[in-house]
C-alpha atoms as a PDB file:
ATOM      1  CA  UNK A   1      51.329-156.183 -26.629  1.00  0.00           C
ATOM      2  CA  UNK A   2      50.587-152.428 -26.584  1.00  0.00           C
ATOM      3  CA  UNK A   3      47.305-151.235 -28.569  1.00  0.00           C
ATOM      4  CA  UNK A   4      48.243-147.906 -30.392  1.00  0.00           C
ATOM      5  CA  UNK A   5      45.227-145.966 -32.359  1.00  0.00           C
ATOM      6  CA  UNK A   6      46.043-144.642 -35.516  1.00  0.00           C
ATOM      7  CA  UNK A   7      46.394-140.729 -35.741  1.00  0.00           C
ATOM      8  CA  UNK A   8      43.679-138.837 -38.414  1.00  0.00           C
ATOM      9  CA  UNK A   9      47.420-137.182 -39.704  1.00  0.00           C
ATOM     10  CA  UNK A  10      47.516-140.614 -41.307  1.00  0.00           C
ATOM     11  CA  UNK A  11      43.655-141.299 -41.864  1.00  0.00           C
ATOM     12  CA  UNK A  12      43.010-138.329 -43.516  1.00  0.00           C
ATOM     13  CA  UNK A  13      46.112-136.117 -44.463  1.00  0.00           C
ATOM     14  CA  UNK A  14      47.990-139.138 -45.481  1.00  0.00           C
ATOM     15  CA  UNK A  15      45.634-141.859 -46.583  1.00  0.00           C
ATOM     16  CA  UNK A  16      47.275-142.383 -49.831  1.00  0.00           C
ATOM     17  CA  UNK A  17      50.722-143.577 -48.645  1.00  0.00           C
ATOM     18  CA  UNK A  18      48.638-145.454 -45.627  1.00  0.00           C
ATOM     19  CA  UNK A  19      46.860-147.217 -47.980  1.00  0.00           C
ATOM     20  CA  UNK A  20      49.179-148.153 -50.516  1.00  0.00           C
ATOM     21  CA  UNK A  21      51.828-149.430 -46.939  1.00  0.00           C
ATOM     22  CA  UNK A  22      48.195-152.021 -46.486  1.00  0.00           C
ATOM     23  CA  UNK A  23      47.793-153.057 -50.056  1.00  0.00           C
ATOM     24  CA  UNK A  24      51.580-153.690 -51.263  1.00  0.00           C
ATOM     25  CA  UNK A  25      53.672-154.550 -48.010  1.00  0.00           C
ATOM     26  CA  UNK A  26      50.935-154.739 -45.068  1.00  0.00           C
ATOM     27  CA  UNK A  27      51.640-153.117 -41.762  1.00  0.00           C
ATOM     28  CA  UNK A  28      53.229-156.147 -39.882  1.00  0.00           C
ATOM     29  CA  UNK A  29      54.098-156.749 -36.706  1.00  0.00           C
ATOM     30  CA  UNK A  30      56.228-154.553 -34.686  1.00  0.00           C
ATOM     31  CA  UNK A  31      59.509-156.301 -34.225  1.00  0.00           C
ATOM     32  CA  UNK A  32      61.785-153.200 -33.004  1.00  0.00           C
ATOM     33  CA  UNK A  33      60.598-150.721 -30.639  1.00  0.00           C
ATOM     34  CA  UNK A  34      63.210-147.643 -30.104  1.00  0.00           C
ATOM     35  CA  UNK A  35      62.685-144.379 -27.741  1.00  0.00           C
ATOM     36  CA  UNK A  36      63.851-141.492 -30.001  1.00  0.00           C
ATOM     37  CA  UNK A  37      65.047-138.205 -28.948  1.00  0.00           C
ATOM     38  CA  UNK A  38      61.217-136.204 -28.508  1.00  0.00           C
ATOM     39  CA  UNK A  39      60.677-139.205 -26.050  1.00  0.00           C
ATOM     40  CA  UNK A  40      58.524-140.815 -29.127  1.00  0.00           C
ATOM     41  CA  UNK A  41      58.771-144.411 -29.710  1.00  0.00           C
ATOM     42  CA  UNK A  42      59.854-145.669 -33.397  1.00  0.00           C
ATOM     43  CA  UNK A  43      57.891-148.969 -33.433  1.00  0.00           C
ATOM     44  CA  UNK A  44      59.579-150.593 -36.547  1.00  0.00           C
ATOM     45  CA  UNK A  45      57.890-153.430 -38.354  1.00  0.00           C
ATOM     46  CA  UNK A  46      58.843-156.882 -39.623  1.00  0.00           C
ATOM     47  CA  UNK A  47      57.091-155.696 -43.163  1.00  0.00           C
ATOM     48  CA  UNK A  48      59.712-153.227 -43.357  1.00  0.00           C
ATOM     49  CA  UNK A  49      57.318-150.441 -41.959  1.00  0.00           C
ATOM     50  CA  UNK A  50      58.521-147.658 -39.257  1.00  0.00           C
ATOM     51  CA  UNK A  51      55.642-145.796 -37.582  1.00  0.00           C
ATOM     52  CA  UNK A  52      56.016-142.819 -34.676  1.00  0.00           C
ATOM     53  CA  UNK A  53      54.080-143.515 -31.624  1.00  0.00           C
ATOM     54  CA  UNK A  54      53.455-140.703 -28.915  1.00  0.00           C
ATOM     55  CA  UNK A  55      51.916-142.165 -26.107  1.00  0.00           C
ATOM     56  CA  UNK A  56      49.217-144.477 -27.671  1.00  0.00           C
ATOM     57  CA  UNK A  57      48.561-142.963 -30.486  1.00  0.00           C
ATOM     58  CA  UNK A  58      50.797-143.850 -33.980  1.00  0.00           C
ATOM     59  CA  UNK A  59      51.918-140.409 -35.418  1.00  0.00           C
ATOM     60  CA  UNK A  60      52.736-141.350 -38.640  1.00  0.00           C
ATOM     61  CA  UNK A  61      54.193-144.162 -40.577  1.00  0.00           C
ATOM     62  CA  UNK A  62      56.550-145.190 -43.829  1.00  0.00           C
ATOM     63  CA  UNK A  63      57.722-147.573 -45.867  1.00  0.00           C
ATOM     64  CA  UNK A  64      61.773-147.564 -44.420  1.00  0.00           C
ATOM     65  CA  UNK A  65      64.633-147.168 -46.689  1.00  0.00           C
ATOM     66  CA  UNK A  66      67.967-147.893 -45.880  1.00  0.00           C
ATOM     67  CA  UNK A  67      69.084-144.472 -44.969  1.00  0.00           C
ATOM     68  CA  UNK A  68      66.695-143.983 -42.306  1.00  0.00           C
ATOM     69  CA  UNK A  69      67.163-147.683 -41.245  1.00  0.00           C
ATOM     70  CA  UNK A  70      70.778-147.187 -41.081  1.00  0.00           C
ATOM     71  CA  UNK A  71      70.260-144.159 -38.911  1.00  0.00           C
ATOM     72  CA  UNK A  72      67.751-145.792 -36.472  1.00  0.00           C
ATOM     73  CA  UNK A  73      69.887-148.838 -35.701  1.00  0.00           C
ATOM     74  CA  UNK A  74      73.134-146.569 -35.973  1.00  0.00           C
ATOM     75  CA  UNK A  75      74.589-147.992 -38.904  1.00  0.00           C
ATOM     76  CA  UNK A  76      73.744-151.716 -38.445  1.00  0.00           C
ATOM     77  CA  UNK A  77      70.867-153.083 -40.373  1.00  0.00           C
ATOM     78  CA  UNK A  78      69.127-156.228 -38.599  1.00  0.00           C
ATOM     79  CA  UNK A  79      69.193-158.778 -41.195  1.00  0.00           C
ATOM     80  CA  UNK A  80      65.599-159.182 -41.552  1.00  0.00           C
ATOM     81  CA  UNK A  81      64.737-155.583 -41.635  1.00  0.00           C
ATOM     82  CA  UNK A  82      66.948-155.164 -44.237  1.00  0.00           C
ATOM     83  CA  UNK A  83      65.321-158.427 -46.200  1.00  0.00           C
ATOM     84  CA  UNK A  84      62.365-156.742 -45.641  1.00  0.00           C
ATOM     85  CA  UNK A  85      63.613-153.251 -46.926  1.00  0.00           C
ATOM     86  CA  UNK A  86      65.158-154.828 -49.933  1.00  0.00           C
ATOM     87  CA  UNK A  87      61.989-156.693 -50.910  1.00  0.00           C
ATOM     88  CA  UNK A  88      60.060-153.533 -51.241  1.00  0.00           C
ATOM     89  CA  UNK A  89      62.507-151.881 -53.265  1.00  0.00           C
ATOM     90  CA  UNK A  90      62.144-155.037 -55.293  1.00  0.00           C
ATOM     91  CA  UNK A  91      58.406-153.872 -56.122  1.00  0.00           C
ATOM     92  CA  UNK A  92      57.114-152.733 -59.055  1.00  0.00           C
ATOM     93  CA  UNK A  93      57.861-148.802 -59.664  1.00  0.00           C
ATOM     94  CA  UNK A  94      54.100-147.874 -59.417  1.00  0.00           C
ATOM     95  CA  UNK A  95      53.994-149.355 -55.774  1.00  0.00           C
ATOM     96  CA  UNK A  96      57.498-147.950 -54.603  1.00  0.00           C
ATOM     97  CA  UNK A  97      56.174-144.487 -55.839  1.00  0.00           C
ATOM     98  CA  UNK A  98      52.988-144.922 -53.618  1.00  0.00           C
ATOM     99  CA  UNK A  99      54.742-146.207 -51.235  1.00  0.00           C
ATOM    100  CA  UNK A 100      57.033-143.151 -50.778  1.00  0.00           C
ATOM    101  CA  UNK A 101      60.211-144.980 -51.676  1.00  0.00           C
ATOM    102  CA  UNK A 102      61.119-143.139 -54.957  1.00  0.00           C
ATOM    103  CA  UNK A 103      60.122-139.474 -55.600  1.00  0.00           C
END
């Protein structure tokens, strides 16, 4: 599988929300990889995680919800992805808020 290196947008300028993605849900594997408009790939996670890859670098990444979800996969949720979703809206509201999942 593909090695992507992980942008300083998310290091640095976003370290919080990357950090809290490692400590409450973990990165995962990438399960779903979709070409998006920009010619960006959306390399989706079985953790529940979507992350923006141009090239071989990894743009930026989120916890999904299941708006976005249902807009990647055009409507239709894969099961598992939306297990995974629904488990991190099952965590505690301190996490979810770190996470980016409530505002």
């Amino acid at each position: 599988m593909k090695t992507y290196k992980i942008s300083k947008h998310i290091t640095e300028e976003h370290s919080e929300r990357y950090e809290a993605i490692k400590k409450y849900i973990g990165i995962g594997t990438i399960t779903y990889k979709i070409k998006d408009y920009d010619s960006r790939n959306l390399l989706i996670t079985n953790t529940g995680v979507m992350m923006v890859a141009s090239q071989d670098t990894i743009v930026t990444m989120y916890a999904l919800k299941y708006g976005k979800a249902k807009a990647v996969f055009k409507g239709i949720i894969p099961n598992k992805l939306r297990d995974a979703i629904k488990k991190n809206l099952s965590l505690p509201r301190e996490a979810q808020m770190e996470l980016g999942l409530l505002h």
